[in-house]
C-alpha atoms as a PDB file:
ATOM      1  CA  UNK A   1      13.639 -33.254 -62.102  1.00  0.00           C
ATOM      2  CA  UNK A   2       9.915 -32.455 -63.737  1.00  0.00           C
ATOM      3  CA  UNK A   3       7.498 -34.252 -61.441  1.00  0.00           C
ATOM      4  CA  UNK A   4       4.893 -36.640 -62.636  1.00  0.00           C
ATOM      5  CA  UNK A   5       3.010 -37.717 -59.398  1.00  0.00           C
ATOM      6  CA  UNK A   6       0.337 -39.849 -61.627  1.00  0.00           C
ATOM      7  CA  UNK A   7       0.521 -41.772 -64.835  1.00  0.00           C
ATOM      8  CA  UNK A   8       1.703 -45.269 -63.956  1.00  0.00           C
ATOM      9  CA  UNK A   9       0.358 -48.684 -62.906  1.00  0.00           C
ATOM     10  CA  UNK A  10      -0.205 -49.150 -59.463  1.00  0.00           C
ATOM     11  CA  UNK A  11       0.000 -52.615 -58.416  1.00  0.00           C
ATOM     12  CA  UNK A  12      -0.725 -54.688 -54.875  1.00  0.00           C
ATOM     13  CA  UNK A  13       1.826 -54.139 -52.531  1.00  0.00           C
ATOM     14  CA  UNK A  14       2.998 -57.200 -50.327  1.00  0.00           C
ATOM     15  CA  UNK A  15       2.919 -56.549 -46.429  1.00  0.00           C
ATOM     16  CA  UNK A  16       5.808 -58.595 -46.322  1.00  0.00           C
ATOM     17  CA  UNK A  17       9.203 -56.859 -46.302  1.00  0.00           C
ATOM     18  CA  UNK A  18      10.591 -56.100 -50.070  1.00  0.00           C
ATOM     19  CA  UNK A  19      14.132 -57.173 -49.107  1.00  0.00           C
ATOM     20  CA  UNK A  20      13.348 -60.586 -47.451  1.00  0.00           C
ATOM     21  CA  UNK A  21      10.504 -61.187 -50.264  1.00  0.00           C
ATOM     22  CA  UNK A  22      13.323 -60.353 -53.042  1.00  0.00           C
ATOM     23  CA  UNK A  23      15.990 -62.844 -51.330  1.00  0.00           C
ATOM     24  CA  UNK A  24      13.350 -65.926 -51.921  1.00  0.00           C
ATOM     25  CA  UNK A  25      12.662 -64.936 -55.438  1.00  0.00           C
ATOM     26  CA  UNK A  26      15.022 -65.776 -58.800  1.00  0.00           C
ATOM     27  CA  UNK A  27      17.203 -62.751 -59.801  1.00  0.00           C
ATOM     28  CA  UNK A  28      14.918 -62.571 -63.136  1.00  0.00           C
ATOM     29  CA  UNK A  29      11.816 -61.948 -60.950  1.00  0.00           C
ATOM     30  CA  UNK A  30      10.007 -59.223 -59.728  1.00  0.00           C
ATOM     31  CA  UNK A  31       8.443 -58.187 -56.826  1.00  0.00           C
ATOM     32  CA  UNK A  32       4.638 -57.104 -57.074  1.00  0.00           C
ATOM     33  CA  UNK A  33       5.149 -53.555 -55.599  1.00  0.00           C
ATOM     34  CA  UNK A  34       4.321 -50.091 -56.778  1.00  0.00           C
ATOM     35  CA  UNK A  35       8.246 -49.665 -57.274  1.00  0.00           C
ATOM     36  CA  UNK A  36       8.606 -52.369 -59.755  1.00  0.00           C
ATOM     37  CA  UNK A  37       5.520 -51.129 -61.514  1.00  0.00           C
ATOM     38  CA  UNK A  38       6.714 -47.823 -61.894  1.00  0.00           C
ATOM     39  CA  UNK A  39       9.793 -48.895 -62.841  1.00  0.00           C
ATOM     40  CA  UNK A  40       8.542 -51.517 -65.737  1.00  0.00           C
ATOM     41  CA  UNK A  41       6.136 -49.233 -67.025  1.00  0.00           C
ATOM     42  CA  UNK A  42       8.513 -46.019 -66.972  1.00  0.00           C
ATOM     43  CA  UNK A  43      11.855 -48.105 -68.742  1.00  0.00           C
ATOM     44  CA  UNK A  44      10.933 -52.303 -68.954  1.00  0.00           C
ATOM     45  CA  UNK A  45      10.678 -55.163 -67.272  1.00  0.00           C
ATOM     46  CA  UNK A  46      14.661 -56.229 -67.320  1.00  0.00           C
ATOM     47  CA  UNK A  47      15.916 -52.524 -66.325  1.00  0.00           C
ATOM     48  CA  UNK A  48      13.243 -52.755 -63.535  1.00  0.00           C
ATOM     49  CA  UNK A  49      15.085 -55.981 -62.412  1.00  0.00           C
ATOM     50  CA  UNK A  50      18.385 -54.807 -62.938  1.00  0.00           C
ATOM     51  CA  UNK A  51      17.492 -51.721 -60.756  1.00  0.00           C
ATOM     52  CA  UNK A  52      16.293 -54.080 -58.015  1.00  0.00           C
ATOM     53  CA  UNK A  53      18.707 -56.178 -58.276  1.00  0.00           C
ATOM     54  CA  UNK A  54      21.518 -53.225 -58.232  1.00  0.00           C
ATOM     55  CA  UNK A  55      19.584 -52.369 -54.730  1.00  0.00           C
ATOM     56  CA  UNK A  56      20.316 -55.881 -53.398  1.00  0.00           C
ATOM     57  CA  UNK A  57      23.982 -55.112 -54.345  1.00  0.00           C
ATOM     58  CA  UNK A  58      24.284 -52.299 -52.443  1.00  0.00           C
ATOM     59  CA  UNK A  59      22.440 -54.302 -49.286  1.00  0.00           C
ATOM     60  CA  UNK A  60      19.342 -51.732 -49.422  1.00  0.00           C
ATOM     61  CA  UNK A  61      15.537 -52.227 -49.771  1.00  0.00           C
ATOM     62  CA  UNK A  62      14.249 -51.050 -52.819  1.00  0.00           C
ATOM     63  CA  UNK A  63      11.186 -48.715 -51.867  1.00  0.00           C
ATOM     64  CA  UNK A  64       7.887 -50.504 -51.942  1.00  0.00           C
ATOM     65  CA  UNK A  65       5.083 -48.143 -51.339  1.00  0.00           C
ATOM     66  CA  UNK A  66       4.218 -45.076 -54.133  1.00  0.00           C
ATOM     67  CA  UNK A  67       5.186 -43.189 -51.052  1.00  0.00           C
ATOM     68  CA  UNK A  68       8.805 -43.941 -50.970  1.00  0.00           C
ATOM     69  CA  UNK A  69       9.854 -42.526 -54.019  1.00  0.00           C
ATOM     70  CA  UNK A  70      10.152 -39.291 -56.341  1.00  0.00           C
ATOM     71  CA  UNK A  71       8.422 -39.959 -59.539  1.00  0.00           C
ATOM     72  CA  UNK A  72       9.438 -37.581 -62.737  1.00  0.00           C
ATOM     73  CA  UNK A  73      10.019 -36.988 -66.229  1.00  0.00           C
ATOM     74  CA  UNK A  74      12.850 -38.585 -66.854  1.00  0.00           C
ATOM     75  CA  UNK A  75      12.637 -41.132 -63.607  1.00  0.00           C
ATOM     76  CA  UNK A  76      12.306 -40.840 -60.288  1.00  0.00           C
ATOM     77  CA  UNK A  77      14.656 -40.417 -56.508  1.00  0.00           C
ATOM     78  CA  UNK A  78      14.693 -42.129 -53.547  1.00  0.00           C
ATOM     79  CA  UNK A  79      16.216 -40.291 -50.597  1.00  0.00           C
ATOM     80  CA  UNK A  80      18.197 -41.693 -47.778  1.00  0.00           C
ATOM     81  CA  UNK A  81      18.116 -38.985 -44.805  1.00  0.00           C
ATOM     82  CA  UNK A  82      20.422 -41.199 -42.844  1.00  0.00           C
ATOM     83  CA  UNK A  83      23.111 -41.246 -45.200  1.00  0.00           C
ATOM     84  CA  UNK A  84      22.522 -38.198 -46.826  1.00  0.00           C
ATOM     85  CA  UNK A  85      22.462 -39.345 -50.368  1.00  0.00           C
ATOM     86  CA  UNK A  86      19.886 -39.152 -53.612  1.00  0.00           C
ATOM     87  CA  UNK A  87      19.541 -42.275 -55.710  1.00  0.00           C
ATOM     88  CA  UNK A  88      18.384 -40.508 -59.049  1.00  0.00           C
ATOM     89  CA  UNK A  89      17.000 -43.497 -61.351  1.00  0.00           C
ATOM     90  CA  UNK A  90      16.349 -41.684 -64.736  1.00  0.00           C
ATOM     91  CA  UNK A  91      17.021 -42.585 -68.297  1.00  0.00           C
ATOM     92  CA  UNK A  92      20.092 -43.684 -69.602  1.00  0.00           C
ATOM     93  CA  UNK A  93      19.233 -42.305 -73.206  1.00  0.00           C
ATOM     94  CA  UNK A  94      18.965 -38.779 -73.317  1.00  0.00           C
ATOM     95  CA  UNK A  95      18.167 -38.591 -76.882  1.00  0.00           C
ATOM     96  CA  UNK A  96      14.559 -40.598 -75.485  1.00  0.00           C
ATOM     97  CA  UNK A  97      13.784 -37.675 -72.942  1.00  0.00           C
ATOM     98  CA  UNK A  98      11.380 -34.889 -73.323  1.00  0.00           C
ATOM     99  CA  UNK A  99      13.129 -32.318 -72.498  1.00  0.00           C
ATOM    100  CA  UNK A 100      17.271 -30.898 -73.682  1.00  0.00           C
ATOM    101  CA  UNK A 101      19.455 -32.385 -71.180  1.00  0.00           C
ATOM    102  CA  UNK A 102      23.100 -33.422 -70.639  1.00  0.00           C
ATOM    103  CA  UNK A 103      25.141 -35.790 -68.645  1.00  0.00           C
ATOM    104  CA  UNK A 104      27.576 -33.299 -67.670  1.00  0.00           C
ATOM    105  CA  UNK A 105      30.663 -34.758 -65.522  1.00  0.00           C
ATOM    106  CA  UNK A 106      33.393 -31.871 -65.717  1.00  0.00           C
ATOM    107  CA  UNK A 107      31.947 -29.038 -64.229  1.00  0.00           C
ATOM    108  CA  UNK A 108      32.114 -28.404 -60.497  1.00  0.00           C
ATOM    109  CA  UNK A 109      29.038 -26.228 -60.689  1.00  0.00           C
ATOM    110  CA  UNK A 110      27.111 -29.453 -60.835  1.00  0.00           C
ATOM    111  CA  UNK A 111      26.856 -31.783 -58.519  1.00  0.00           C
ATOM    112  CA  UNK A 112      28.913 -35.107 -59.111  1.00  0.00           C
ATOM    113  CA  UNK A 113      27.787 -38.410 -58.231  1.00  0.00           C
ATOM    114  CA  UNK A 114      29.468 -41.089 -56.138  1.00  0.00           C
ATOM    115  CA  UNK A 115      28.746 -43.554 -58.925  1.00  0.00           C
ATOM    116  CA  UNK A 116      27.204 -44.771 -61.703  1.00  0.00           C
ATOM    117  CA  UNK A 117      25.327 -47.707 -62.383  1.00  0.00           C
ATOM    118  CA  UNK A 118      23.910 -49.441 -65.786  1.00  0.00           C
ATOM    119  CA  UNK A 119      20.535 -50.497 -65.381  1.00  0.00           C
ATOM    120  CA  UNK A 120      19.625 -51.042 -68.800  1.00  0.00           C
ATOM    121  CA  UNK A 121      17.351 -48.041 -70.082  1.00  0.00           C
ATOM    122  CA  UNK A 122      18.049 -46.640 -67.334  1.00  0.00           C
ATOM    123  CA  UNK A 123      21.374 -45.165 -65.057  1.00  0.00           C
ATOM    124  CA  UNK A 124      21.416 -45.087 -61.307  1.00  0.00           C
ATOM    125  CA  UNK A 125      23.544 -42.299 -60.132  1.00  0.00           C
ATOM    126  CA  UNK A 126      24.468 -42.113 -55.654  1.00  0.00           C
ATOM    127  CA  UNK A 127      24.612 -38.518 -55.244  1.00  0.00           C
ATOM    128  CA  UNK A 128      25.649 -36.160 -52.309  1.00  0.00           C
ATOM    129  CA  UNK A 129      23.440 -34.685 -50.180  1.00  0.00           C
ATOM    130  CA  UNK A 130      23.671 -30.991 -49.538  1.00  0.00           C
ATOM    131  CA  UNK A 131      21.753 -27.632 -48.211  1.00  0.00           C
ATOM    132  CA  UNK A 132      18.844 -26.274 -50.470  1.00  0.00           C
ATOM    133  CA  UNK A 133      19.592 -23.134 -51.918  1.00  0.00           C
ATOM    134  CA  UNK A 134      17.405 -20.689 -50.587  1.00  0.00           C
ATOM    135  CA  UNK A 135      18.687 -17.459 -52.172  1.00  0.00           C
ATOM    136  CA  UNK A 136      17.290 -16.576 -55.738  1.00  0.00           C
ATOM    137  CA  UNK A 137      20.175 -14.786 -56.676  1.00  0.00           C
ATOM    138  CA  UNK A 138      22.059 -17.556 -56.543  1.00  0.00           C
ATOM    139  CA  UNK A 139      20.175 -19.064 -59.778  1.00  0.00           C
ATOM    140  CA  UNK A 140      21.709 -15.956 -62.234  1.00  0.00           C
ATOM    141  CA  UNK A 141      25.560 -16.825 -60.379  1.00  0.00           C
ATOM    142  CA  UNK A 142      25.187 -20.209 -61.740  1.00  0.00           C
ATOM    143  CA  UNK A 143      24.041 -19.133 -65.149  1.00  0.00           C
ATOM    144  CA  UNK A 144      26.951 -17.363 -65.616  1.00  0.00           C
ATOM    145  CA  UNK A 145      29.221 -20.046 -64.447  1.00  0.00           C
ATOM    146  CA  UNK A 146      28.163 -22.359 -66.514  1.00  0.00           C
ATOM    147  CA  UNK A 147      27.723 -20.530 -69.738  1.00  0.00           C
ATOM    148  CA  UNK A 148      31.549 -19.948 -69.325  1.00  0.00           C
ATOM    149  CA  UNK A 149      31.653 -23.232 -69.697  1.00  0.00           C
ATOM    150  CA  UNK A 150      29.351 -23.556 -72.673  1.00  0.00           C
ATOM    151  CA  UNK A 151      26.260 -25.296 -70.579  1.00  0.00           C
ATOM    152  CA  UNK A 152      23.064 -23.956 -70.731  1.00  0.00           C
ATOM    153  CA  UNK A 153      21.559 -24.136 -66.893  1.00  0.00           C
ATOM    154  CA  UNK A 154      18.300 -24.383 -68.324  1.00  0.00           C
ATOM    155  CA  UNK A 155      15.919 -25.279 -65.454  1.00  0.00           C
ATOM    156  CA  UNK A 156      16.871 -22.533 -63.413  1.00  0.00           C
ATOM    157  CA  UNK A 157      14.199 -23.214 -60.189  1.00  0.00           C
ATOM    158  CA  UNK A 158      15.218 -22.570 -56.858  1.00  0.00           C
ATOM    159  CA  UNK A 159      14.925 -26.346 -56.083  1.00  0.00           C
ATOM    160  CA  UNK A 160      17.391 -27.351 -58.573  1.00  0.00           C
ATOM    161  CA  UNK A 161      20.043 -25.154 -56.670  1.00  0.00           C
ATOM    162  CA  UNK A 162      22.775 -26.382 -53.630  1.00  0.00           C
ATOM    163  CA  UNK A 163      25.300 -25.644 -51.855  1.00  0.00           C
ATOM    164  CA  UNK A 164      28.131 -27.324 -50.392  1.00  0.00           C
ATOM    165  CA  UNK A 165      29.239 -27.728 -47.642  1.00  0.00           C
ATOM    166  CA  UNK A 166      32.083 -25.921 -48.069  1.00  0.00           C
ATOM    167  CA  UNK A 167      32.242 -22.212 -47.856  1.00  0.00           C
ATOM    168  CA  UNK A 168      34.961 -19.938 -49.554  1.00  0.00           C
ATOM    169  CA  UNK A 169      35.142 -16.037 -49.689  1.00  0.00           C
ATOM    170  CA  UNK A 170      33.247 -15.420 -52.993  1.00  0.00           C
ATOM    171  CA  UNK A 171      29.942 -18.282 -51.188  1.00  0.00           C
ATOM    172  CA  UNK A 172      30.051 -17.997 -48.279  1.00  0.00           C
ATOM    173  CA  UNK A 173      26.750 -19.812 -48.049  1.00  0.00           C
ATOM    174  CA  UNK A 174      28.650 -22.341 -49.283  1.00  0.00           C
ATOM    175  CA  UNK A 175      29.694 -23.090 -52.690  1.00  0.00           C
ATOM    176  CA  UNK A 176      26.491 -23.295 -55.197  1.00  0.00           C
ATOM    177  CA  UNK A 177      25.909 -26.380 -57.273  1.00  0.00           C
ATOM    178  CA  UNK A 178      23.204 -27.474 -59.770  1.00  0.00           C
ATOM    179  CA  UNK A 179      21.866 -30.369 -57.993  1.00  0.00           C
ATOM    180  CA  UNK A 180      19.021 -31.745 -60.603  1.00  0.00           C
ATOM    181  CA  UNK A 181      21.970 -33.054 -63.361  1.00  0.00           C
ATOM    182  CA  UNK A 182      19.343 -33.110 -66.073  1.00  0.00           C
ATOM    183  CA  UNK A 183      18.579 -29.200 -66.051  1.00  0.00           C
ATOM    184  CA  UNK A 184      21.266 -28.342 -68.440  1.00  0.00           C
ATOM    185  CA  UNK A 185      22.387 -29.007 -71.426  1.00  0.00           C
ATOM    186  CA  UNK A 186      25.839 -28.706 -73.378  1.00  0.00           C
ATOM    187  CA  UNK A 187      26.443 -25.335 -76.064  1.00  0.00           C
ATOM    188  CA  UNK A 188      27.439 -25.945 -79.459  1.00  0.00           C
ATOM    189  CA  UNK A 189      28.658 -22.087 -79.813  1.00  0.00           C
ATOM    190  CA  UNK A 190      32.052 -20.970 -78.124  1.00  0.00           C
ATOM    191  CA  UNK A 191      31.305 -18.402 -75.528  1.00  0.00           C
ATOM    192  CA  UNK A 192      33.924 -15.641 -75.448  1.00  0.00           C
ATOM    193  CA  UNK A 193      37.285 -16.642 -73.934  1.00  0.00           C
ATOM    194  CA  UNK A 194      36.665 -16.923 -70.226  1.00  0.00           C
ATOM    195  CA  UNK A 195      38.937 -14.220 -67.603  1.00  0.00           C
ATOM    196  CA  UNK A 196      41.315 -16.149 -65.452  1.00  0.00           C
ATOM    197  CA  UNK A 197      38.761 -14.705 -62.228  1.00  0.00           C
ATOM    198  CA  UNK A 198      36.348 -17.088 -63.285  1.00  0.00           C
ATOM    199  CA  UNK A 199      38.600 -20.036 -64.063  1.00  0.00           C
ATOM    200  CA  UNK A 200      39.796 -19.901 -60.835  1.00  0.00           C
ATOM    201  CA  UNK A 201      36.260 -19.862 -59.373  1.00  0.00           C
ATOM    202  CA  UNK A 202      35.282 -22.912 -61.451  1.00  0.00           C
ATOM    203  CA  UNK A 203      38.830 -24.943 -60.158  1.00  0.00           C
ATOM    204  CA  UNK A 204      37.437 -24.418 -56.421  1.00  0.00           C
ATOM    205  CA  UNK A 205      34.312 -25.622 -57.051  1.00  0.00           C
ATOM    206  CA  UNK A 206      36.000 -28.637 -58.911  1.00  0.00           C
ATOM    207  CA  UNK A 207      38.133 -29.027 -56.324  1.00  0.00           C
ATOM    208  CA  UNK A 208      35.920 -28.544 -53.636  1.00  0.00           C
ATOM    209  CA  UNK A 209      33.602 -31.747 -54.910  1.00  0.00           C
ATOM    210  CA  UNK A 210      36.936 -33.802 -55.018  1.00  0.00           C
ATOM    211  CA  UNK A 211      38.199 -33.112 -51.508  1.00  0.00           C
ATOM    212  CA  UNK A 212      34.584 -33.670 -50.732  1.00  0.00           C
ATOM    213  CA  UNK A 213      33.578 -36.906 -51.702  1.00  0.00           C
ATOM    214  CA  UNK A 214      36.681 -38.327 -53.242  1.00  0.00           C
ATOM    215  CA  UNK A 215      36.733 -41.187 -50.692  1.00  0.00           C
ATOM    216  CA  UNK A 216      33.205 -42.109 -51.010  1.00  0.00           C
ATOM    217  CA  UNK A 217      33.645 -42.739 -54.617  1.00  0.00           C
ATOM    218  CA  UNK A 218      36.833 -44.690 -53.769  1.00  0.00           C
ATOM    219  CA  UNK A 219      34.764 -46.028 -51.394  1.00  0.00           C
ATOM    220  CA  UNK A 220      31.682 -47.788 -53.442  1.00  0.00           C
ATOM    221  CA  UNK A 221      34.170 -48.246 -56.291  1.00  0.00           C
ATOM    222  CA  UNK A 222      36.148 -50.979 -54.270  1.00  0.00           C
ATOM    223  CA  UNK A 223      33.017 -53.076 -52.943  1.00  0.00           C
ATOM    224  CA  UNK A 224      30.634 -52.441 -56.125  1.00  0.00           C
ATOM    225  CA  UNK A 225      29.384 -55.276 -57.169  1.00  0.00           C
ATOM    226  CA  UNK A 226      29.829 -57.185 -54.564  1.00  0.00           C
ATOM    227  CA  UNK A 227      26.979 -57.895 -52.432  1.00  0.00           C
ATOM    228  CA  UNK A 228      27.923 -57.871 -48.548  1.00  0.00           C
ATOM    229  CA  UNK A 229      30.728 -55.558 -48.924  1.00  0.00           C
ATOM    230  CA  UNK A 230      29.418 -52.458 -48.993  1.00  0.00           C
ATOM    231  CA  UNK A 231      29.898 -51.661 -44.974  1.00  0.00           C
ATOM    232  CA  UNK A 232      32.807 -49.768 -45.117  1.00  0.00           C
ATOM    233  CA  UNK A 233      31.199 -47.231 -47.883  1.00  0.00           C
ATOM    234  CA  UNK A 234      27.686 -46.761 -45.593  1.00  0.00           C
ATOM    235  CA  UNK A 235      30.024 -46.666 -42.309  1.00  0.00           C
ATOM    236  CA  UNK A 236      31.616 -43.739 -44.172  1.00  0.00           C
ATOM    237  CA  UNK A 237      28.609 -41.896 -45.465  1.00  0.00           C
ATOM    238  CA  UNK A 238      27.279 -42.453 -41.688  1.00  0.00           C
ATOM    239  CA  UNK A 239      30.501 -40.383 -40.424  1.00  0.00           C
ATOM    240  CA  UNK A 240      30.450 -37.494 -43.274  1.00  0.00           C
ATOM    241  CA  UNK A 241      26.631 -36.849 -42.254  1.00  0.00           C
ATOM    242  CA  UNK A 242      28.079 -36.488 -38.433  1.00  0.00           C
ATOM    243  CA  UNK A 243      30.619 -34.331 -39.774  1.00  0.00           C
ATOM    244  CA  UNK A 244      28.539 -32.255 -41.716  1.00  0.00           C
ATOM    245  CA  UNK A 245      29.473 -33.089 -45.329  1.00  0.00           C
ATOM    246  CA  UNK A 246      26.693 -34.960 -46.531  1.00  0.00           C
ATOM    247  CA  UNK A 247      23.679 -32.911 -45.607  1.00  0.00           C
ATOM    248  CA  UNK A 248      20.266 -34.327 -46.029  1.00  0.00           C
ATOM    249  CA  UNK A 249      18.869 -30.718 -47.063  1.00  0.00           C
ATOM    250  CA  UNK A 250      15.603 -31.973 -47.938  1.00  0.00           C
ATOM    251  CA  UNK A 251      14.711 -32.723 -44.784  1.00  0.00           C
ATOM    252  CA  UNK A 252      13.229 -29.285 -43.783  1.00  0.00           C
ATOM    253  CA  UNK A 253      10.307 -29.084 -42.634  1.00  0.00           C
ATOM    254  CA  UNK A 254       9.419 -25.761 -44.272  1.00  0.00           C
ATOM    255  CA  UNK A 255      10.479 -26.478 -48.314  1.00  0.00           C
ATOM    256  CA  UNK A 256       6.902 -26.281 -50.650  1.00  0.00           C
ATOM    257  CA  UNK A 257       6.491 -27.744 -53.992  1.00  0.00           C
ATOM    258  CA  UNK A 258       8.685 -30.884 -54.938  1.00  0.00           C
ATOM    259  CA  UNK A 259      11.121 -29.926 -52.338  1.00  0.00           C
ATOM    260  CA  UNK A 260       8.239 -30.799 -49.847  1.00  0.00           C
ATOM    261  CA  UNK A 261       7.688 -34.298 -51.333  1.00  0.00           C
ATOM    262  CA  UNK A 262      11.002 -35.159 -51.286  1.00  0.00           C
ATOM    263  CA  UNK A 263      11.113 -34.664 -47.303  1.00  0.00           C
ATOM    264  CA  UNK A 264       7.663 -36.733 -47.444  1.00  0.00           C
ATOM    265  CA  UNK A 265       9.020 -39.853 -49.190  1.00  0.00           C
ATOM    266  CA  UNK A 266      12.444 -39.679 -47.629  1.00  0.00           C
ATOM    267  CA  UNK A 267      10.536 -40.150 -44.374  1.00  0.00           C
ATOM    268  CA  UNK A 268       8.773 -42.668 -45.560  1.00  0.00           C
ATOM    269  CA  UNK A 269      11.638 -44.880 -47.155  1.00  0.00           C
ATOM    270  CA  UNK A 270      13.737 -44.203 -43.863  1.00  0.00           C
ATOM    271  CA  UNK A 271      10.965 -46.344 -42.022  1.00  0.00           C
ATOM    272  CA  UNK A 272      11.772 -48.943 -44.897  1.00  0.00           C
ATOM    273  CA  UNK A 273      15.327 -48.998 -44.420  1.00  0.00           C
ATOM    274  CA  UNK A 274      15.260 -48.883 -40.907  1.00  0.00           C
ATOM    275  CA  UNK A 275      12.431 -52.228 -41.196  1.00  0.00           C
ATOM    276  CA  UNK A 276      14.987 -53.933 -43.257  1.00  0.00           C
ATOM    277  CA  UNK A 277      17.357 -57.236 -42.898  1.00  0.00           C
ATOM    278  CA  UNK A 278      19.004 -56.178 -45.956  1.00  0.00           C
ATOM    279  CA  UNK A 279      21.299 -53.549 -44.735  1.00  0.00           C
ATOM    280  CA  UNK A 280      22.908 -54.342 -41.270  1.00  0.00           C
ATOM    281  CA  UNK A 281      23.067 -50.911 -39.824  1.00  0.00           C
ATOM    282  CA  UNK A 282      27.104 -49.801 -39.338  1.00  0.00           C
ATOM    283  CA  UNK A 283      28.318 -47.478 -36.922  1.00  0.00           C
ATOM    284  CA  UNK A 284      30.440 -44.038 -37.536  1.00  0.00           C
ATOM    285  CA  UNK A 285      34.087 -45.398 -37.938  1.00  0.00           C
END
C-alpha cells in the first residue's frame, strides 16, 4: 500500500466509546470520528456507513482516532495484533486507482484473504497475518514466480514481502508471499511455457495457504452477516495466533518506514478493541 499520512478531513472525535456511540445511532448514521471522515472523504458517505456498519457485523470497534489506522493510496488497514489479521479497506474499482493493480485470487504467491466484503466503493478484505520478509533476495524469487504466472509484482519493496508460516525445503524461512494485494498487476503477453519445477513450487504455495487458513474462511463464511455470531471465527483466530499460524509480524519493534506505523496504529487500535463492549473477548478453543 502507498501511504498518504495527510490529505483528509479531520473531524472531532467523541470521548465516548465508537462501538457503544454506534449502537444508539440509526444504521444510516455516522459517527463524528476521524475514521468516518477519512472514510467519506476517501470513497462517500454510504460506503463509509457500510464499512462501519460491516464492523458492527463482525462485533468490532471501528477505529476512532487518526492513530488507529493505515491511511494510503488506494485506502487504508487496521491491524489486529491479537488476532493476527489486516483489515485492508481499499477501493473496490481498480480502474479508479492511481496506480496498475489487480485483484489477483489464484496465485499462492499472494496472500489470500479470509473474506471479502462489499462496501460500496470500496472492498474490505480479513487477511492473514504473517512474518515480514526481511531478506531482499527474496523480492527477485517472487518476481520470477509470478511472471510464470503472467503477474507483474510491480511494487517490489521489502515491506510488501511475507512469509508463511510454513516452511518447505526450497523456503525455509518460510514460504514467501506478496502481502500488499495491490502491488501487481495481471500480463496480457504469454510468458514462455512454465517447467514442471516451478509448477510444483507454485501448487505448495497454493496449497500451503489452503491448509492454512481454510477453516478460518469456513469459519467467517458460516456466521457472516450475522451480527453476534462471529465467536467461533475470533475463538479460532485466537488459537492459530497461539499456534503460530497467524503471526502478527508487524509488531516488531525494530521495522522503519510504513512497517513502523503499522506496529504504531496496531497498538493503538488494540487499546480500542480491548476498551470495547462490542466484541466479548473468547477464549482459545
Amino acid at each position: 500500500m502507498r501511504l498518504c499520512f495527510k490529505g483528509y478531513i479531520m473531524m472531532s472525535v467523541r470521548k465516548d466509546d465508537v462501538s457503544s456511540e454506534f449502537n444508539r445511532q440509526a444504521v444510516d448514521e455516522l459517527p463524528e470520528t476521524a475514521f468516518c471522515a477519512y472514510l467519506t472523504k476517501k470513497f462517500d458517505r454510504a460506503t463509509a456507513v457500510k464499512v462501519i456498519d460491516s464492523f458492527k457485523k463482525m462485533d468490532l470497534p471501528p477505529p476512532q482516532d487518526e492513530k488507529e489506522f493505515l491511511t494510503g493510496t488506494e485506502g487504508c488497514l487496521v491491524f489486529l495484533n491479537k488476532y493476527a489479521l489486516v483489515m485492508r479497506i481499499e477501493i473496490a474499482d481498480l480502474e479508479d486507482s492511481k496506480w496498475g493493480a489487480d485483484r489477483i485470487n489464484d496465485s499462492g504467491w499472494i496472500m489470500q484473504p479470509l473474506a471479502s466484503l462489499d462496501a460500496g466503493k470500496a472492498i474490505i478484505e480479513i487477511c492473514p497475518g504473517c512474518h515480514l520478509a526481511e531478506k531482499p533476495g527474496y523480492r527477485g524469487e517472487l518476481v520470477d514466480q509470478l511472471q510464470n504466472q503472467n503477474i507483474n509484482f510491480w511494487d517490489t519493496g521489502i515491506s510488501n514481502i511475507g512469509h508463511l508460516p510454513f516452511k518447505t525445503p526450497t523456503f525455509p524461512d518460510g514460504v514467501p508471499v506478496v502481502i500488499d494485494r495491490l502491488a501487481v498487476i495481471r500480463l496480457t503477453r504469454n510468458t514462455e511455457p512454465i517447467r514442471e519445477a516451478l509448477k510444483a513450487q507454485a501448487e505448495e504455495a497454493k496449497k500451503a495457504q489452503d491448509m492454512l487458513y481454510g477453516p478460518l474462511r469456513e469459519a467467517f463464511a458460516s456466521a457472516w452477516p450475522e451480527a453476534g455470531k462471529m465467536g467461533r471465527f475470533w475463538s479460532l483466530c485466537l488459537r492459530y495466533a497461539a499456534e503460530g499460524k497467524l503471526v502478527s509480524g508487524w509488531e516488531n519493534p525494530g521495522l522503519e518506514g510504513k512497517s513502523w506505523y503499522a506496529t504504531y496504529t496496531a497498538k493503538n487500535y488494540e487499546t480500542r478493541l480491548k476498551r470495547s463492549t462490542t466484541l466479548q473477548q473468547p477464549k482459545p478453543d
